[in-house]
Protein backbone atom coordinates (compact mmCIF):
# COMPACT_ATOMS: atom_id res chain seq x y z
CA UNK A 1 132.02 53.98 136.54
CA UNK A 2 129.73 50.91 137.16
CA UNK A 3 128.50 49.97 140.55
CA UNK A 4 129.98 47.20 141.96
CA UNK A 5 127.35 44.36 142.86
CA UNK A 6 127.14 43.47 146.69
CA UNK A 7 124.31 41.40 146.31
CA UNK A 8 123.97 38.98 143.79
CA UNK A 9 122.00 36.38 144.77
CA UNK A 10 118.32 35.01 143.90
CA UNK A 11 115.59 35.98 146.34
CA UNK A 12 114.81 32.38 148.23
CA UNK A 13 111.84 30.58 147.06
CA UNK A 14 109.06 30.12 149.57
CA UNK A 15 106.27 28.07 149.18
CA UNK A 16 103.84 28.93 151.49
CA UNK A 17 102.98 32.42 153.29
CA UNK A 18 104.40 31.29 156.46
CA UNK A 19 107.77 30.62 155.28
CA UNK A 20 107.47 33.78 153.63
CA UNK A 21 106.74 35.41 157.49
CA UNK A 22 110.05 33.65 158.49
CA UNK A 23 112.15 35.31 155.95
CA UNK A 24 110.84 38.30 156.35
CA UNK A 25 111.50 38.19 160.03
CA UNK A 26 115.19 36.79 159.70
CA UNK A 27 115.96 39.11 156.92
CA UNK A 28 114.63 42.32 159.08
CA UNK A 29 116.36 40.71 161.93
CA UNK A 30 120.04 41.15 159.67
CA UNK A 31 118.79 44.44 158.43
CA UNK A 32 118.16 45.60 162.12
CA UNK A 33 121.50 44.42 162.96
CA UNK A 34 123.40 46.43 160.52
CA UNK A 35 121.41 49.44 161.38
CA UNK A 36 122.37 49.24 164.66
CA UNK A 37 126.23 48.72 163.46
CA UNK A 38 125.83 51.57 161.23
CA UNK A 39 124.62 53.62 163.96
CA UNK A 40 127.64 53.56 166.49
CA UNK A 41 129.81 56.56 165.28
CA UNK A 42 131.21 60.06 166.11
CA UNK A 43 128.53 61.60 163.67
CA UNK A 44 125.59 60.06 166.35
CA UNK A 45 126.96 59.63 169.49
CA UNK A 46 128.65 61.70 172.34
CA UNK A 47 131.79 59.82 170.80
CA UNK A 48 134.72 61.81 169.56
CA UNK A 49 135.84 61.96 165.69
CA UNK A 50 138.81 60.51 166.53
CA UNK A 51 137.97 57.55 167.78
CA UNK A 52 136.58 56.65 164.39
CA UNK A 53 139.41 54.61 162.32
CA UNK A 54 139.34 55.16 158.69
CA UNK A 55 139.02 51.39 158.57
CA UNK A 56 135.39 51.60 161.07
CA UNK A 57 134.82 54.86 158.59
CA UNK A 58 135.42 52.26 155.60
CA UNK A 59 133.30 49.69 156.88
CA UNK A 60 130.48 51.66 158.02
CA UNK A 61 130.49 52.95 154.11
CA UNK A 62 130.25 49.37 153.00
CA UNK A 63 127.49 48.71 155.73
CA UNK A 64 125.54 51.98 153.89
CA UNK A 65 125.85 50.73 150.10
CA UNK A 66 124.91 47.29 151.66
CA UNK A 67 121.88 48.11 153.45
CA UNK A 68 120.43 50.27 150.83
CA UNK A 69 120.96 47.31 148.10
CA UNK A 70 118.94 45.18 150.66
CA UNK A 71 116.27 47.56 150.97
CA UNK A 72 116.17 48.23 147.27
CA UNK A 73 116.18 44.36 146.80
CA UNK A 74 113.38 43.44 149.56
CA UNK A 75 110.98 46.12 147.62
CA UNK A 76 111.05 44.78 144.44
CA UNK A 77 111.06 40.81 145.79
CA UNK A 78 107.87 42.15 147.54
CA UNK A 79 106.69 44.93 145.11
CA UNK A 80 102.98 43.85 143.70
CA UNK A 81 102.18 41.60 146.63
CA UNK A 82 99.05 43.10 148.48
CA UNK A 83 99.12 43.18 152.33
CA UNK A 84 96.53 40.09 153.77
């Protein structure tokens, strides 16, 4: 079975290193943000299991698969700069 494709869309372009700082920060900014979404759960937390839904269960799978592909994504958009 094929993955499905969450993101499909082209890196932006920057033109300049300081945009580039920009994204970078509003991009880690949405990554931090689903982090912290992925992290409020039964598993984690003094929370019991039951108060997970199987739709918060559902979503926090999507939130997983979604954050990896970003990761994944963000290293090879960056892969062969050099740190300055």
């Amino acid at each position: 079975m094929k993955k499905k494709k969450h993101f499909t869309a082209e890196p932006p372009k920057v033109s300049n290193i300081s945009e580039a700082n920009a994204l970078i920060r509003e991009l880690w900014a949405k990554l931090r943000e689903y982090e912290d979404r992925l992290s409020l759960s039964s598993r984690n937390s003094s929370r019991s299991p039951s108060s997970d839904t199987p739709q918060a269960r559902a979503e926090r799978q999507k939130l997983k698969a979604l954050v990896a592909e970003i990761r994944l994504a963000f290293s090879q958009a960056t892969q062969g700069t050099a740190d300055h």
